[in-house]
Protein backbone atom coordinates (compact mmCIF):
# COMPACT_ATOMS: atom_id res chain seq x y z
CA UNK A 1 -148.85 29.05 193.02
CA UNK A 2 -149.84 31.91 190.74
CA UNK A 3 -149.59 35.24 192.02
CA UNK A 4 -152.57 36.34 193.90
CA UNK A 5 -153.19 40.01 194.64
CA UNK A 6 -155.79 41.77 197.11
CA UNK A 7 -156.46 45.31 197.15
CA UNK A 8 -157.33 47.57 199.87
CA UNK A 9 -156.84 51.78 200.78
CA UNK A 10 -155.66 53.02 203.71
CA UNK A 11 -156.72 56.39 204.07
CA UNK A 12 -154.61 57.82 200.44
CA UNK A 13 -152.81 54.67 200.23
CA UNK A 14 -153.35 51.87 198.21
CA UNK A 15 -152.19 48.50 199.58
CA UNK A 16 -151.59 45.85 197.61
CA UNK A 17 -150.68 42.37 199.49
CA UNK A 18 -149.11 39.95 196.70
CA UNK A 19 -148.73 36.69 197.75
CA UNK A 20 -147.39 33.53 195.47
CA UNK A 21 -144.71 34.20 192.24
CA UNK A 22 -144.03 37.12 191.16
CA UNK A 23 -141.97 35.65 187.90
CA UNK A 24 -142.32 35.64 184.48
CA UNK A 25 -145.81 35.04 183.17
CA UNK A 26 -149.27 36.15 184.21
CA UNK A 27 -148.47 37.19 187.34
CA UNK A 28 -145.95 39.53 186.23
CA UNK A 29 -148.65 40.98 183.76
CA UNK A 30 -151.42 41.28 186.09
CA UNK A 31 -149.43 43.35 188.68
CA UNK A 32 -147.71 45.71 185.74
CA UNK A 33 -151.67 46.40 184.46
CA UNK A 34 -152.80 46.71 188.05
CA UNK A 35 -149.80 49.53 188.77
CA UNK A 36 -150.37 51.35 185.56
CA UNK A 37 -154.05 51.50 185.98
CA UNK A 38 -153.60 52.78 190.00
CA UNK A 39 -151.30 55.81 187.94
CA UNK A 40 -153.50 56.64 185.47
CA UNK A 41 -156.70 56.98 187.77
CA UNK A 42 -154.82 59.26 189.65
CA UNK A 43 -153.38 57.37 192.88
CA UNK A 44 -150.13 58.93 194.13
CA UNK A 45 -149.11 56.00 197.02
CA UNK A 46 -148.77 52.68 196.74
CA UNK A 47 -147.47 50.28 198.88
CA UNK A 48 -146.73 46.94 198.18
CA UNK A 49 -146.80 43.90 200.64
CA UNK A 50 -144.63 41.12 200.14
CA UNK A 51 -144.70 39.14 202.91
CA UNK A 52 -146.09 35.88 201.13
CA UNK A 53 -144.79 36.16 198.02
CA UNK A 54 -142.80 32.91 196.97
CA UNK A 55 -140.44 33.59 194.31
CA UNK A 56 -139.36 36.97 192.39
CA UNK A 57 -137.75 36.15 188.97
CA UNK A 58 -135.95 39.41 186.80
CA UNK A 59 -138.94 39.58 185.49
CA UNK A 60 -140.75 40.85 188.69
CA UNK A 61 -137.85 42.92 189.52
CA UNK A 62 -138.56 44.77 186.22
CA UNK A 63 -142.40 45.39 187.08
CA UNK A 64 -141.29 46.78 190.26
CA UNK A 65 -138.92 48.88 189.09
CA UNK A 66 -141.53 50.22 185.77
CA UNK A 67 -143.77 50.83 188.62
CA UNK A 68 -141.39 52.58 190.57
CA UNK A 69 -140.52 55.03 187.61
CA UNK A 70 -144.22 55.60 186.52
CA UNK A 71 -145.56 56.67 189.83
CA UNK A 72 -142.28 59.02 190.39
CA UNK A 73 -143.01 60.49 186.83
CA UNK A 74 -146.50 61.40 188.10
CA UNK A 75 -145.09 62.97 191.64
CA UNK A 76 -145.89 59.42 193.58
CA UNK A 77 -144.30 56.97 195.62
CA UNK A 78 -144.13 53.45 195.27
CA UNK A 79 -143.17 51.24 198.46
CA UNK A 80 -142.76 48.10 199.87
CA UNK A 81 -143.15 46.17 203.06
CA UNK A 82 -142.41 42.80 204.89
CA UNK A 83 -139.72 41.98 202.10
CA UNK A 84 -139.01 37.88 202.47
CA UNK A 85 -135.33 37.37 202.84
């Protein structure tokens, strides 16, 4: 299963519950675009839910961690949640 991703804000938070693969490929893209695009309209805390994701390749592991550094370059936070063992 590609990775699926649905959006919603808690009050300045924005949640994003990823469920499926986060590996190499399009779902690795989609999620990178989605995170830079959060930065550069201005949102400061995101929080990531992981509870049904599948698989996480290197390549997801990188777009976590380029997320990570972009919203901390901007004075945000990016966190996650309901990590699968």
């Amino acid at each position: 299963m590609s990775l699926q991703i649905s959006e919603r804000r808690v009050d300045e938070v924005v949640v994003l519950e990823l469920s499926g693969r986060l590996t190499l490929g399009p779902g690795c893209t989609t999620l990178d675009g989605r995170l830079q695009e959060l930065v550069e309209a201005g949102s400061r805390a995101v929080l990531l839910h992981c509870g049904s994701l599948s698989a996480l390749d290197s390549q997801g592991i990188k777009v976590l961690v380029t997320g990570t550094t972009r919203l901390q370059e901007k004075g945000g936070r990016l966190k996650f949640c309901c990590l699968p063992a």
